[in-house]
PDB file of N, CA and C in Angstrom:
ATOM      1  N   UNK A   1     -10.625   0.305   3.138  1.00  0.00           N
ATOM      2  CA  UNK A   1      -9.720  -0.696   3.668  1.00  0.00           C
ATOM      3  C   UNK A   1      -8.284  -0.270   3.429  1.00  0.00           C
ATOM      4  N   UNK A   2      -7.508  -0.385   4.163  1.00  0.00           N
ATOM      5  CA  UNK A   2      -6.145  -0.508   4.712  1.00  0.00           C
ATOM      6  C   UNK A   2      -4.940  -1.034   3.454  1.00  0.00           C
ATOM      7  N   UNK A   3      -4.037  -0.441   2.625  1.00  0.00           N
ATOM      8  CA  UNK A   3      -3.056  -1.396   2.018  1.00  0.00           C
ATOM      9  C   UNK A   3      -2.399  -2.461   2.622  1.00  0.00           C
ATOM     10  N   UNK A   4      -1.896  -3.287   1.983  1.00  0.00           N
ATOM     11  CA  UNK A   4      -1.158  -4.204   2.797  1.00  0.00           C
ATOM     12  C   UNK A   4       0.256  -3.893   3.462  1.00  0.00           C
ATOM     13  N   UNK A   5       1.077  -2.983   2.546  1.00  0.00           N
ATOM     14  CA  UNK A   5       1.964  -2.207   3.137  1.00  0.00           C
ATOM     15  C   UNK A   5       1.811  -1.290   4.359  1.00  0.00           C
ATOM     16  N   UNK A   6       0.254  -0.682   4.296  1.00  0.00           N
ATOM     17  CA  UNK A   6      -0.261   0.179   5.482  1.00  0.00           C
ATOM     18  C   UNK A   6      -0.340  -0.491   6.859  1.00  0.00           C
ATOM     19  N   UNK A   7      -0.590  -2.136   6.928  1.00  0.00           N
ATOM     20  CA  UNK A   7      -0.755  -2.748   8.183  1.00  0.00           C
ATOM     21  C   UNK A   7       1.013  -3.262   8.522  1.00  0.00           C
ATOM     22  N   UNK A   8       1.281  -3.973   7.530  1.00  0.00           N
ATOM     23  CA  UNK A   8       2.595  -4.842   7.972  1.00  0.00           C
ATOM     24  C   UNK A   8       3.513  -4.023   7.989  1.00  0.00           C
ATOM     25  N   UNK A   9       4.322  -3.196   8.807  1.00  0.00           N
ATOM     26  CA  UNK A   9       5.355  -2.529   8.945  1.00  0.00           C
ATOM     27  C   UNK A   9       6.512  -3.297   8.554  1.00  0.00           C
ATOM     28  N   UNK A  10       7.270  -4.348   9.245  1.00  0.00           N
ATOM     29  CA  UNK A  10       8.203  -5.082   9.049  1.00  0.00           C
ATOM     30  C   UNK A  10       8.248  -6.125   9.837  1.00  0.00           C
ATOM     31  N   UNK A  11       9.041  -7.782   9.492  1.00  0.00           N
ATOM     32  CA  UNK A  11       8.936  -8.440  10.317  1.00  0.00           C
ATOM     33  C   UNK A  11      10.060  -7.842  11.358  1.00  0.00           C
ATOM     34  N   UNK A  12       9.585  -8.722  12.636  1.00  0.00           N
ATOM     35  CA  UNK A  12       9.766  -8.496  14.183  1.00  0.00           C
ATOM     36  C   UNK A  12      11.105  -9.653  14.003  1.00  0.00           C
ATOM     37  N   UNK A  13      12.305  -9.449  13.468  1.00  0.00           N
ATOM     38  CA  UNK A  13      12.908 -11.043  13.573  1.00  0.00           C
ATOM     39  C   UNK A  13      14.391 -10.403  14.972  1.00  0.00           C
ATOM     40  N   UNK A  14      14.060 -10.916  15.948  1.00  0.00           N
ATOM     41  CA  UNK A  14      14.852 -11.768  17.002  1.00  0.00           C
ATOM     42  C   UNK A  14      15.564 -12.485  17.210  1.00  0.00           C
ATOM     43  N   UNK A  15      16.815 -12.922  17.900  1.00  0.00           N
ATOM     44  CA  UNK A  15      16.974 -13.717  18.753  1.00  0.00           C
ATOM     45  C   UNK A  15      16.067 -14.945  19.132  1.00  0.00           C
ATOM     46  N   UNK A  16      15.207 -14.371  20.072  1.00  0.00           N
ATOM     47  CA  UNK A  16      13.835 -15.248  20.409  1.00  0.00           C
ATOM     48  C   UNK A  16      12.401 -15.585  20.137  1.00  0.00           C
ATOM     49  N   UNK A  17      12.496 -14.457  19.162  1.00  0.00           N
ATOM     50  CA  UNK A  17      11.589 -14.794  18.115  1.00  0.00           C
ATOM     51  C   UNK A  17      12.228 -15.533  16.778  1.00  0.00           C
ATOM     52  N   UNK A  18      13.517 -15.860  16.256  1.00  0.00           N
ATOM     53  CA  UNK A  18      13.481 -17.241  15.433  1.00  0.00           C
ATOM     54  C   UNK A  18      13.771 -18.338  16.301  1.00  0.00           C
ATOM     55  N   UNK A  19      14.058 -18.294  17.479  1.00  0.00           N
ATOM     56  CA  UNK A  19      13.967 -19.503  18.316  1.00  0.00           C
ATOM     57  C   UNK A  19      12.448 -20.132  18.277  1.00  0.00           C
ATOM     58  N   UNK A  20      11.902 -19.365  18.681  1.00  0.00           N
ATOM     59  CA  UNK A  20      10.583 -19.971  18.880  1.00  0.00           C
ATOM     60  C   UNK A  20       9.771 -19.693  17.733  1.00  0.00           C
ATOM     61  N   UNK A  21      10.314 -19.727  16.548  1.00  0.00           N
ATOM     62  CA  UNK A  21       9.492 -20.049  15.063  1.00  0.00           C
ATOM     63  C   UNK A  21       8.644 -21.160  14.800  1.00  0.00           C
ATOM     64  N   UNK A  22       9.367 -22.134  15.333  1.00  0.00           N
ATOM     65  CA  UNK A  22       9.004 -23.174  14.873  1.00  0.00           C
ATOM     66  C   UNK A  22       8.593 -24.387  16.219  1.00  0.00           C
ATOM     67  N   UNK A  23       7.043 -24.871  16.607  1.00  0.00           N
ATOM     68  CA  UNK A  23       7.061 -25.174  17.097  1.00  0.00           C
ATOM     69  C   UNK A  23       7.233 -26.739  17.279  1.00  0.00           C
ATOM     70  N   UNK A  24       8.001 -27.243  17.765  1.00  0.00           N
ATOM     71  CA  UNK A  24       9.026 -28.750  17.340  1.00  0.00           C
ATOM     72  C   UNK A  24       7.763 -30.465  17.757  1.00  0.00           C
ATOM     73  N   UNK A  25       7.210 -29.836  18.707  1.00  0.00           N
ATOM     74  CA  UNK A  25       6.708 -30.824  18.850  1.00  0.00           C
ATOM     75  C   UNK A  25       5.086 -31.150  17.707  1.00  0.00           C
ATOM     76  N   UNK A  26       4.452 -29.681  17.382  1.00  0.00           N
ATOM     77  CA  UNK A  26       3.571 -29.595  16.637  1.00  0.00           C
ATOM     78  C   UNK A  26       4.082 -28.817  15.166  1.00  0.00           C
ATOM     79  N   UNK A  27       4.877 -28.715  15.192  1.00  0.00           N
ATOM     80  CA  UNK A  27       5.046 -28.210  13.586  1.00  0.00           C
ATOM     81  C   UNK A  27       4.359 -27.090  13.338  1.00  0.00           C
ATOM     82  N   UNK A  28       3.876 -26.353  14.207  1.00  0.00           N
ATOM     83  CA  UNK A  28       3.467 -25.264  14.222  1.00  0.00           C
ATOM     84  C   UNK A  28       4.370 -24.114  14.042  1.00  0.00           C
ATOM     85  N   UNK A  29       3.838 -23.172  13.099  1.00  0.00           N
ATOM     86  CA  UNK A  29       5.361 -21.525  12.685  1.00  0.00           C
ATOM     87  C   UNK A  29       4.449 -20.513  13.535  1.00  0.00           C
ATOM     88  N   UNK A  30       5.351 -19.622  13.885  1.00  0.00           N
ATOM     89  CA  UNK A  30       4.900 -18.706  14.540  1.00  0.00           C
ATOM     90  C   UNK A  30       5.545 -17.810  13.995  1.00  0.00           C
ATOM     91  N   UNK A  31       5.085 -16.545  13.762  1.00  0.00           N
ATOM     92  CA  UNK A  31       6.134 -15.500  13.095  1.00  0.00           C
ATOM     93  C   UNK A  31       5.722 -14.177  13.917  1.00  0.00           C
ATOM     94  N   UNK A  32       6.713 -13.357  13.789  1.00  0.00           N
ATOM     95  CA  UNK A  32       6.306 -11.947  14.330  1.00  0.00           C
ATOM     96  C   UNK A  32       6.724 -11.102  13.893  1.00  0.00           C
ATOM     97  N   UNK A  33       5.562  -9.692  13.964  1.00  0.00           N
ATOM     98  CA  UNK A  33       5.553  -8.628  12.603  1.00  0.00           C
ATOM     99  C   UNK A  33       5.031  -7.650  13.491  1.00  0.00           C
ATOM    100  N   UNK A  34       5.843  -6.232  13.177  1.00  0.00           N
ATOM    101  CA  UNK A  34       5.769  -4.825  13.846  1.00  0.00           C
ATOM    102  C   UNK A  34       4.344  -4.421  12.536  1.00  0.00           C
ATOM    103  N   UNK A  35       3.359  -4.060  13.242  1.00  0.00           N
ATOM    104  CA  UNK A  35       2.322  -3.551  12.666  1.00  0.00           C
ATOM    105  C   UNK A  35       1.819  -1.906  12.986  1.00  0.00           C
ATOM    106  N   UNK A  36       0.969  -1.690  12.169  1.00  0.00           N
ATOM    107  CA  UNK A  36       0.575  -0.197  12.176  1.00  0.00           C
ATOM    108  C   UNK A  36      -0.427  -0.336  13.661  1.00  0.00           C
ATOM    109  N   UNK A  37      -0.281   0.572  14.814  1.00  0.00           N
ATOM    110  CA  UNK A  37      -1.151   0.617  15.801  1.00  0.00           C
ATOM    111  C   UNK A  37      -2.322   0.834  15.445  1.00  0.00           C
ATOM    112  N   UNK A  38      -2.817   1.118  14.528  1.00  0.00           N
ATOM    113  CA  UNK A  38      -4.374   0.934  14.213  1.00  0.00           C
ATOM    114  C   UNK A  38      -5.065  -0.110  13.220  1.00  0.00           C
ATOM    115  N   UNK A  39      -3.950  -1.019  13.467  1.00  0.00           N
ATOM    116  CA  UNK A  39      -4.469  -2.160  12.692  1.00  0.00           C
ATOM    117  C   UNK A  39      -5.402  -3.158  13.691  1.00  0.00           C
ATOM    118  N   UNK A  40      -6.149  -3.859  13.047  1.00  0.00           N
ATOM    119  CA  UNK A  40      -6.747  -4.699  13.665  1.00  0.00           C
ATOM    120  C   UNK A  40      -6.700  -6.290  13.549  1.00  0.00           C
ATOM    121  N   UNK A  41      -7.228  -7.057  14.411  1.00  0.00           N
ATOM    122  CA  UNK A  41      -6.505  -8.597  14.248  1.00  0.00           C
ATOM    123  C   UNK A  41      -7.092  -8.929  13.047  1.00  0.00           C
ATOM    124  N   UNK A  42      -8.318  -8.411  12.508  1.00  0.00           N
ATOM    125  CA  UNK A  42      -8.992  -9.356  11.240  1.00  0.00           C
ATOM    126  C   UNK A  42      -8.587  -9.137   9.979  1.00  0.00           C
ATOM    127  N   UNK A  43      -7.633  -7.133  10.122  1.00  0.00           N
ATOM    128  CA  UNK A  43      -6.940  -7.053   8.875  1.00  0.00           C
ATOM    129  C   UNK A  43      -5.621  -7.520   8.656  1.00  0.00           C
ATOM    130  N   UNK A  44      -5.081  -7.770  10.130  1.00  0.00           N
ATOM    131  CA  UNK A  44      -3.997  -8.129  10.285  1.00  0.00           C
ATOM    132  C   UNK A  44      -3.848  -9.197   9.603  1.00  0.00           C
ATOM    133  N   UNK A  45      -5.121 -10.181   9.952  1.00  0.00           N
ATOM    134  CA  UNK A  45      -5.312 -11.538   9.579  1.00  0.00           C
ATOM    135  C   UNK A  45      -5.058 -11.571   7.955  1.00  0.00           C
ATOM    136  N   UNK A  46      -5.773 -10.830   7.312  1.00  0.00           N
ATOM    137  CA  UNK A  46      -5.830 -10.586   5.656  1.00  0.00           C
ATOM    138  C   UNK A  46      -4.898 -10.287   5.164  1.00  0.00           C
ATOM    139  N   UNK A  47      -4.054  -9.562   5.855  1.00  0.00           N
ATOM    140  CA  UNK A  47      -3.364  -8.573   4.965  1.00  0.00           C
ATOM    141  C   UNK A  47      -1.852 -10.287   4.728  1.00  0.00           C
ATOM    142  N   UNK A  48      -1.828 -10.792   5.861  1.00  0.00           N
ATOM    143  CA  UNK A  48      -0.885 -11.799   5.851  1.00  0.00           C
ATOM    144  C   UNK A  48      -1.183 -13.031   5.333  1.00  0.00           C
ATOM    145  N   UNK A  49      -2.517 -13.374   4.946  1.00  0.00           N
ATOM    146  CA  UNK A  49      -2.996 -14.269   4.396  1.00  0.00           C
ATOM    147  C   UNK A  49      -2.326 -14.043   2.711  1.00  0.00           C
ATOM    148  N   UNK A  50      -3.115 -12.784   2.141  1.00  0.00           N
ATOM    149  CA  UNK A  50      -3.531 -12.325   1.066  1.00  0.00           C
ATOM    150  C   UNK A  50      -1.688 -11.762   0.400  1.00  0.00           C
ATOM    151  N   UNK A  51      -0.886 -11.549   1.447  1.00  0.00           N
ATOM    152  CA  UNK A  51       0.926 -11.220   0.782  1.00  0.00           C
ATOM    153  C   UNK A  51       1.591 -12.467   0.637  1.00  0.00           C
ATOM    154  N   UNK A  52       1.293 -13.256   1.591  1.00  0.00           N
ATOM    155  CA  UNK A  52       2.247 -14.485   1.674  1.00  0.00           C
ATOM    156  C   UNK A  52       1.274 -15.585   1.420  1.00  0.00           C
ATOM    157  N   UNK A  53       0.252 -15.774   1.121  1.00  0.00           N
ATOM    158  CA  UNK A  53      -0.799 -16.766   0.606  1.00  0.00           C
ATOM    159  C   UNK A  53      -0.789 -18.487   1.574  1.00  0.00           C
ATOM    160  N   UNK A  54      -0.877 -17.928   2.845  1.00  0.00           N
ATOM    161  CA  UNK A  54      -1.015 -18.523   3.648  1.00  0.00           C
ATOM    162  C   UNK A  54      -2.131 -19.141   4.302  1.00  0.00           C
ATOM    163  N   UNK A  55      -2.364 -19.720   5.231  1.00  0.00           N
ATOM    164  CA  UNK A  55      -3.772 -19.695   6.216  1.00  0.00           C
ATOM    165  C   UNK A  55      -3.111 -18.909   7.552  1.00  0.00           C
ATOM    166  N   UNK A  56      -3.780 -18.026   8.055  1.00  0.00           N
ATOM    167  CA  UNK A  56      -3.426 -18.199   9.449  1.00  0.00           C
ATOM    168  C   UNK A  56      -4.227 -18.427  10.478  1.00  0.00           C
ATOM    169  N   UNK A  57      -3.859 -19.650  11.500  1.00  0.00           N
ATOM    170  CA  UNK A  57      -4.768 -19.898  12.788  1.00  0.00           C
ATOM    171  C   UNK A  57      -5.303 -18.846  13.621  1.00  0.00           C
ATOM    172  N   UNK A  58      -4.483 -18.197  14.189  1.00  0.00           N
ATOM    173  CA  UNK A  58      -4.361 -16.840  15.487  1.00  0.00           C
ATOM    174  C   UNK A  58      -3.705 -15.973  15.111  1.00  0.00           C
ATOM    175  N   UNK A  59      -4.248 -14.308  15.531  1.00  0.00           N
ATOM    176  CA  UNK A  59      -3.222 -13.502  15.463  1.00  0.00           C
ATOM    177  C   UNK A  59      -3.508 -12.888  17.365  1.00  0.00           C
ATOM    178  N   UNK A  60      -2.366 -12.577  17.789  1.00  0.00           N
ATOM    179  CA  UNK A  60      -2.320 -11.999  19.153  1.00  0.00           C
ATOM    180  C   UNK A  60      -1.351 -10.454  18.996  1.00  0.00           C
ATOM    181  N   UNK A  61      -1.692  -9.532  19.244  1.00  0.00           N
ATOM    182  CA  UNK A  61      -1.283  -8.816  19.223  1.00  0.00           C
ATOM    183  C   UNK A  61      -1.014  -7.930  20.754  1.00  0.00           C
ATOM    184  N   UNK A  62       0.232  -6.698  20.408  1.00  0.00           N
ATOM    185  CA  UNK A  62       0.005  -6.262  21.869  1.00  0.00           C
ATOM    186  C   UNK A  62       1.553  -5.067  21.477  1.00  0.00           C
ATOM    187  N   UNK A  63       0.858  -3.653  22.158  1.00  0.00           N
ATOM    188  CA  UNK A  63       1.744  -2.316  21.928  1.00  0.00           C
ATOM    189  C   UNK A  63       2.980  -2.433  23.079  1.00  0.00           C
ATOM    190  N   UNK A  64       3.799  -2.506  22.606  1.00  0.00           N
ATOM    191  CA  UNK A  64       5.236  -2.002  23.380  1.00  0.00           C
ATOM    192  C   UNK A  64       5.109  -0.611  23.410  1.00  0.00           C
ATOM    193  N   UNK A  65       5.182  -0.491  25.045  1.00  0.00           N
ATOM    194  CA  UNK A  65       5.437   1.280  25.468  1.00  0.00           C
ATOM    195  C   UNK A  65       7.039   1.385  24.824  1.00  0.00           C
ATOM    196  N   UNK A  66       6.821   2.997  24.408  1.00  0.00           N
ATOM    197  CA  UNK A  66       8.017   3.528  23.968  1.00  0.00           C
ATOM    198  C   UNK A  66       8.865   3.922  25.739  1.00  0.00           C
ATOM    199  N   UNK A  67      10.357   3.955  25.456  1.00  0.00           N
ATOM    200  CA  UNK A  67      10.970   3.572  26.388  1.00  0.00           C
ATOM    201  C   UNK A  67      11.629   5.412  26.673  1.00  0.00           C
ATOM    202  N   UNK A  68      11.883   5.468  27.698  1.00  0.00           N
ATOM    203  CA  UNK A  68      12.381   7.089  28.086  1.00  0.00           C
ATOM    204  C   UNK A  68      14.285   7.249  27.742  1.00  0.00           C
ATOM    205  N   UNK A  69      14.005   8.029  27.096  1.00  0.00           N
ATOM    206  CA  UNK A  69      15.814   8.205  26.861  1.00  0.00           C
ATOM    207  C   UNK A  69      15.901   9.529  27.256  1.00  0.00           C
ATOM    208  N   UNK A  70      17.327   9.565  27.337  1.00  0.00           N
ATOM    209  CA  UNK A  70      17.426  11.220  27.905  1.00  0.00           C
ATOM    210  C   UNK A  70      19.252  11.313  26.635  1.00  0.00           C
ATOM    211  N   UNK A  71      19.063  12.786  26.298  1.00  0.00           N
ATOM    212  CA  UNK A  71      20.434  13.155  25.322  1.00  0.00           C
ATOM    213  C   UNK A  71      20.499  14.007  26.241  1.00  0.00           C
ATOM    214  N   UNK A  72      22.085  13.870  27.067  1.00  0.00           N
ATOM    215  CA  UNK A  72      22.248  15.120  27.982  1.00  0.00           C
ATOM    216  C   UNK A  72      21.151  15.212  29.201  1.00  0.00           C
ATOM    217  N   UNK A  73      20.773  16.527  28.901  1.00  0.00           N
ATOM    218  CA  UNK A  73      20.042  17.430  30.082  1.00  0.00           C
ATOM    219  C   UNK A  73      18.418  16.987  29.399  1.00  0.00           C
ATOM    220  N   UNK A  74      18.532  16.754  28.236  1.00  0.00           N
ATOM    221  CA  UNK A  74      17.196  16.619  27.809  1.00  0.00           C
ATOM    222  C   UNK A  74      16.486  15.414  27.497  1.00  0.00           C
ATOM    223  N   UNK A  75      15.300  15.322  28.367  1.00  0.00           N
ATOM    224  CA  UNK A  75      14.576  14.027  28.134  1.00  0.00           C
ATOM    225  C   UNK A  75      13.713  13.637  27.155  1.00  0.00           C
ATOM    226  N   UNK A  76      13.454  12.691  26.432  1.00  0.00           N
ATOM    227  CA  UNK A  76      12.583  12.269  25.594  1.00  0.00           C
ATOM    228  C   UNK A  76      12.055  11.160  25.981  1.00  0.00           C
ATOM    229  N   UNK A  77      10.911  10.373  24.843  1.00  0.00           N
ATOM    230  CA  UNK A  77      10.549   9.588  24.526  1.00  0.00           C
ATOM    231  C   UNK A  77       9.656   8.629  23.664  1.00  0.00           C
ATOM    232  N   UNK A  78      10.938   7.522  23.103  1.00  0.00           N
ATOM    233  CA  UNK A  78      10.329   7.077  22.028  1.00  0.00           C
ATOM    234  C   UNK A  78       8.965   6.341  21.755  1.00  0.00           C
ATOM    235  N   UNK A  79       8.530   6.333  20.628  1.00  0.00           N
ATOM    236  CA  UNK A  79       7.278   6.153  20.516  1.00  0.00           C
ATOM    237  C   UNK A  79       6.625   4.928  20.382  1.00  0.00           C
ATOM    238  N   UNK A  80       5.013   4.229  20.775  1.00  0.00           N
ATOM    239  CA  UNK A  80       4.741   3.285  21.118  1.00  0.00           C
ATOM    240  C   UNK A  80       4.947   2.925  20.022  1.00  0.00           C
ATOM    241  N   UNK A  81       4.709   1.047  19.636  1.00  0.00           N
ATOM    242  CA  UNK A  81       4.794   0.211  18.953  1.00  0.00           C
ATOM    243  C   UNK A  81       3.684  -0.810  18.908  1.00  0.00           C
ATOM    244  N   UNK A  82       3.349  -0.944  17.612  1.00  0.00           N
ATOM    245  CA  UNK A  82       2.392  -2.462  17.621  1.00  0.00           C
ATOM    246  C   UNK A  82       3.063  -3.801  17.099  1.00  0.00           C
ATOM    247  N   UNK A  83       2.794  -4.963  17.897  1.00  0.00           N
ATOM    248  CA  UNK A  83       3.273  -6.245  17.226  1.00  0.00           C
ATOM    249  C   UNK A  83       2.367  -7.367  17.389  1.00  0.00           C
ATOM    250  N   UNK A  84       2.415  -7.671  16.267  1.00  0.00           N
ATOM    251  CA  UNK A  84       1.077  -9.514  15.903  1.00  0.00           C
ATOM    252  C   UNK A  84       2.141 -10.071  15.953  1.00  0.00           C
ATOM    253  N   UNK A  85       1.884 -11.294  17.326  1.00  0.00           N
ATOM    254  CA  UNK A  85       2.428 -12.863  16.920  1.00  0.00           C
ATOM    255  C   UNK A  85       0.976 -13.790  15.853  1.00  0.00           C
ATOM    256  N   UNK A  86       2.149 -13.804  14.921  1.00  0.00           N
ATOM    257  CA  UNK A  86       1.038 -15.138  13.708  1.00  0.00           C
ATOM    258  C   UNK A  86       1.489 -16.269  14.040  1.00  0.00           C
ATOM    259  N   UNK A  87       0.056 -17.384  14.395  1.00  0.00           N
ATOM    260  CA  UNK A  87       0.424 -18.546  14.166  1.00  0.00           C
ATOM    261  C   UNK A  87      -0.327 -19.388  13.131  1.00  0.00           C
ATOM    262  N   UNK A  88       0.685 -19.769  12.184  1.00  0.00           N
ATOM    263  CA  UNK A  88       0.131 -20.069  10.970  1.00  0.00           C
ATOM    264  C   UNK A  88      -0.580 -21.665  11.212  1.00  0.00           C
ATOM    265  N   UNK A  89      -1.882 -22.116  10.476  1.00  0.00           N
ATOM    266  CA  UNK A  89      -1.986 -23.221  10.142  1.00  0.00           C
ATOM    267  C   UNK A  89      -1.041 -24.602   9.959  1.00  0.00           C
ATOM    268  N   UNK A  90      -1.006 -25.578  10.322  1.00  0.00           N
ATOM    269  CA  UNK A  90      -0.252 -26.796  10.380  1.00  0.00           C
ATOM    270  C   UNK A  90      -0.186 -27.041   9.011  1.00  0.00           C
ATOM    271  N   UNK A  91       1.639 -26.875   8.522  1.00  0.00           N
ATOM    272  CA  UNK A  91       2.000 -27.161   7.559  1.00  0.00           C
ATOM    273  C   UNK A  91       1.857 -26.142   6.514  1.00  0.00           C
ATOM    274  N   UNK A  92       1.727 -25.133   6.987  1.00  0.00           N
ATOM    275  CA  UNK A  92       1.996 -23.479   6.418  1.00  0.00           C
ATOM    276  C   UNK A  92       3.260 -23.207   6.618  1.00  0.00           C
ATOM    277  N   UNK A  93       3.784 -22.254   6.090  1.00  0.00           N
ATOM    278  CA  UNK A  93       4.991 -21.596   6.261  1.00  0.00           C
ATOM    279  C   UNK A  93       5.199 -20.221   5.443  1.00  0.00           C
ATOM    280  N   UNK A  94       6.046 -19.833   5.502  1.00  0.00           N
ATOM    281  CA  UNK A  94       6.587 -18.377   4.720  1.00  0.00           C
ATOM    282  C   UNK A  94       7.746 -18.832   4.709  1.00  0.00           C
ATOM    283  N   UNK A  95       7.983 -19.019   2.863  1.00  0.00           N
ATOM    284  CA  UNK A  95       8.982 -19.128   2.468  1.00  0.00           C
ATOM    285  C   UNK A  95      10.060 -18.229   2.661  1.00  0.00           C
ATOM    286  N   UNK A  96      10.278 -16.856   2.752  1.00  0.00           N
ATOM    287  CA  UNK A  96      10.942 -15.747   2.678  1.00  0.00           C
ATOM    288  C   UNK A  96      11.405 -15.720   4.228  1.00  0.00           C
ATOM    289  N   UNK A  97      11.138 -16.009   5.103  1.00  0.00           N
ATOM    290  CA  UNK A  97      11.652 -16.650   6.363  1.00  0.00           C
ATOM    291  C   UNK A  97      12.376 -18.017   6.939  1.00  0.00           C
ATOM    292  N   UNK A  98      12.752 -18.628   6.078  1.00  0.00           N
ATOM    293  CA  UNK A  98      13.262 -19.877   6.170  1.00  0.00           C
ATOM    294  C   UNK A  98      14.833 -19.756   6.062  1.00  0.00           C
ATOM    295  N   UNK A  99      15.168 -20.120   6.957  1.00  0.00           N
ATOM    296  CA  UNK A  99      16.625 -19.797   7.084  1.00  0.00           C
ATOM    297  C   UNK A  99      17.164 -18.807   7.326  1.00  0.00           C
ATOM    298  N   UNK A 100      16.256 -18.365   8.261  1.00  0.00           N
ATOM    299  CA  UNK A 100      16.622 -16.831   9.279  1.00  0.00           C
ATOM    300  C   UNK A 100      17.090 -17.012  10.407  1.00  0.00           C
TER     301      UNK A 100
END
């Protein structure tokens, strides 16, 4: 099994992702976290349970293509990305995100 540092890369914090943290009418948190592309939703699930001692409802995940840049004459391109939207249990939260 996977460290917990090995799945959770860093949180995903946004613009529109702390807008839509918090969902107003259900009190529902939603958070979002750049993960290792070979993670999976059930470790994903653990690894965020088991750091921040949470419940979580859903995890949805989904890879951002890396985008084409060019320096000069020469083209590249950067590399894909994984990201879990968490939506935590009613009346969960992550403290360490509050007031972001």
């Amino acid at each position: 099994m996977k460290e917990i540092h090995e799945i959770l890369v860093e949180p995903h914090i946004t613009e529109s992702t702390s807008k839509n943290m918090v969902d107003v009418r259900t009190g529902v948190r939603q958070y979002v976290f750049k993960v290792a592309k070979t993670a999976t939703k059930p470790e994903i699930k653990n690894a965020i349970e088991t750091r921040f001692n949470v419940k979580v409802d859903s995890v949805n995940t989904l890879i951002n293509r890396g985008k084409m840049k060019r320096v000069r004459t020469i083209a590249g391109k950067k590399s894909n990305w994984k990201k879990a939207y968490i939506k935590l249990q009613a009346g969960h939260k992550i403290a360490e995100f509050e007031g972001v």
